[in-house]
Protein backbone atom coordinates (compact mmCIF):
# COMPACT_ATOMS: atom_id res chain seq x y z
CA UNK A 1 -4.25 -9.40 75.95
CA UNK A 2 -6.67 -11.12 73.87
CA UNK A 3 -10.02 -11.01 74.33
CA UNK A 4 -11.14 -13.96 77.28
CA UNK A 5 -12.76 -17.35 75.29
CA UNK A 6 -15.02 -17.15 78.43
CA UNK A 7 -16.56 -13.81 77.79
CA UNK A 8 -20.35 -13.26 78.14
CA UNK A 9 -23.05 -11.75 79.63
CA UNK A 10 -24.04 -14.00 82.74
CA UNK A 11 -20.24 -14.36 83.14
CA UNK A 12 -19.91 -10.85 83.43
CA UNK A 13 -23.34 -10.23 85.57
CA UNK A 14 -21.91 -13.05 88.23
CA UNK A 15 -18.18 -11.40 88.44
CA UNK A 16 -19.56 -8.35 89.35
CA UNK A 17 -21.40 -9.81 91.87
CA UNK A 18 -18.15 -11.42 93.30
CA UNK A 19 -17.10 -8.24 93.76
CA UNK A 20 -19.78 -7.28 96.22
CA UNK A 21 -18.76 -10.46 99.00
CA UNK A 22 -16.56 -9.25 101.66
CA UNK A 23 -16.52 -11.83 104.25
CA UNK A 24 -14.28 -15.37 104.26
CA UNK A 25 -17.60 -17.06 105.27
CA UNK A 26 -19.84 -15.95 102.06
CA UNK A 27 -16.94 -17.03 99.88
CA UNK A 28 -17.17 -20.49 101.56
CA UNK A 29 -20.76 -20.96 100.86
CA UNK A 30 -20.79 -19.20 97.34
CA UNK A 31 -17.99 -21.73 96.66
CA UNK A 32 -19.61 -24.68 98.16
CA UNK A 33 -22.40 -24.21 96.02
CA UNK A 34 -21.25 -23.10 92.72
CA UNK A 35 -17.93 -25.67 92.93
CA UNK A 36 -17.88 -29.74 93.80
CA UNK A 37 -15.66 -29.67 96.69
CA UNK A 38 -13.02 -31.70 94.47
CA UNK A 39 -13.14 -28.48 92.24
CA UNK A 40 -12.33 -26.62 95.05
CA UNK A 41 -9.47 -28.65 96.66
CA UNK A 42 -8.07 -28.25 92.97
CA UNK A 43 -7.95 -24.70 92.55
CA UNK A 44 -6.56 -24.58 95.46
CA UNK A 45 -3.79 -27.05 94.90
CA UNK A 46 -2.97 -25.67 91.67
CA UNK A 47 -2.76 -21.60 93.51
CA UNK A 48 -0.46 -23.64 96.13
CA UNK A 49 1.52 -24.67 93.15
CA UNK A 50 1.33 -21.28 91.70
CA UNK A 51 3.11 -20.04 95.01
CA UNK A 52 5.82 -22.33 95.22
CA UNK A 53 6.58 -22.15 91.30
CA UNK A 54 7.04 -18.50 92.19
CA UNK A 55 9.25 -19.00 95.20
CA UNK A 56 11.27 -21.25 92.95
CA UNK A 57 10.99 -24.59 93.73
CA UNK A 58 11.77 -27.09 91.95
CA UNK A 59 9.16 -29.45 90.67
CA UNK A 60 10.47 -32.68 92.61
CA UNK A 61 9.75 -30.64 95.88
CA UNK A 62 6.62 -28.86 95.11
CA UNK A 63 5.47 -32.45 94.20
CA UNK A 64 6.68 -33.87 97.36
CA UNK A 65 4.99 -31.22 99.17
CA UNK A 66 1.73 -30.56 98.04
CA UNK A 67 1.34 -33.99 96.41
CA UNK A 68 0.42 -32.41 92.98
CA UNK A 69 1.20 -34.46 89.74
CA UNK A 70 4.07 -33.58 87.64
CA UNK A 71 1.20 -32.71 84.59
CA UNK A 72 -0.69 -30.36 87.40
CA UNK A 73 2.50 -28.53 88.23
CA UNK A 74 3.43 -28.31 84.10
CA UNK A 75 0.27 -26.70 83.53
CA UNK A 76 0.39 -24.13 86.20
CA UNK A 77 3.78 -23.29 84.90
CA UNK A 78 2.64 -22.95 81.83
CA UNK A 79 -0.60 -20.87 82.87
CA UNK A 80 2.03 -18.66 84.75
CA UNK A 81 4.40 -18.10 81.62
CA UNK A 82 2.07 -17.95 78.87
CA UNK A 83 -1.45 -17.53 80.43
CA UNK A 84 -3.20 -14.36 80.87
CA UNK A 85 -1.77 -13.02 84.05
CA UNK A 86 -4.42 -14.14 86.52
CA UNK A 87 -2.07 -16.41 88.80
CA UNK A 88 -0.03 -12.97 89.33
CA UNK A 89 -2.71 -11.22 90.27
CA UNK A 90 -3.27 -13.35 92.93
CA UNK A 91 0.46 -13.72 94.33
CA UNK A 92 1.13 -10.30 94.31
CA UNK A 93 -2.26 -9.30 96.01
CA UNK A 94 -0.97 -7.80 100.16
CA UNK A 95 -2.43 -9.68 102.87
């Protein structure tokens, strides 16, 4: 993997900070402050698309279901073939 175009000191200082929350309800206000609550609503949209890509549905009915725009859904397919891995990280985390 190449190195991430994001790489960098505070980046790196406010990760490892992430990993300190534990709790559903400090990720909800860390989010609601660091994120717009459209940025939000977007990441999640696109990890719902991630999921259903994965189950293998097609992109008519992940459309129809989530509501996402054919371009959304193209990019998250593309992020999941040719990105750096992070979607999978997510889908194959255990509940």
């Amino acid at each position: 993997m190449a190195k991430s175009k994001l790489k960098n000191l505070v980046l790196d200082e406010l990760f490892e900070k992430f990993n300190t929350v534990t709790s559903k309800k400090d990720w909800y206000k860390i989010f609601e402050d660091l994120c717009t609550i459209q940025e939000i609503k977007d990441m999640a949209l696109r990890y719902d698309v991630a999921k259903k890509l994965h189950a293998g549905l097609s992109y008519q009915n992940i459309s129809e279901i989530t509501g996402a725009s054919s371009t959304t859904i193209s990019r998250v397919a593309k992020a999941l073939s040719y990105g750096e891995g992070g979607y999978m990280l997510l889908l194959n985390k255990k509940d």
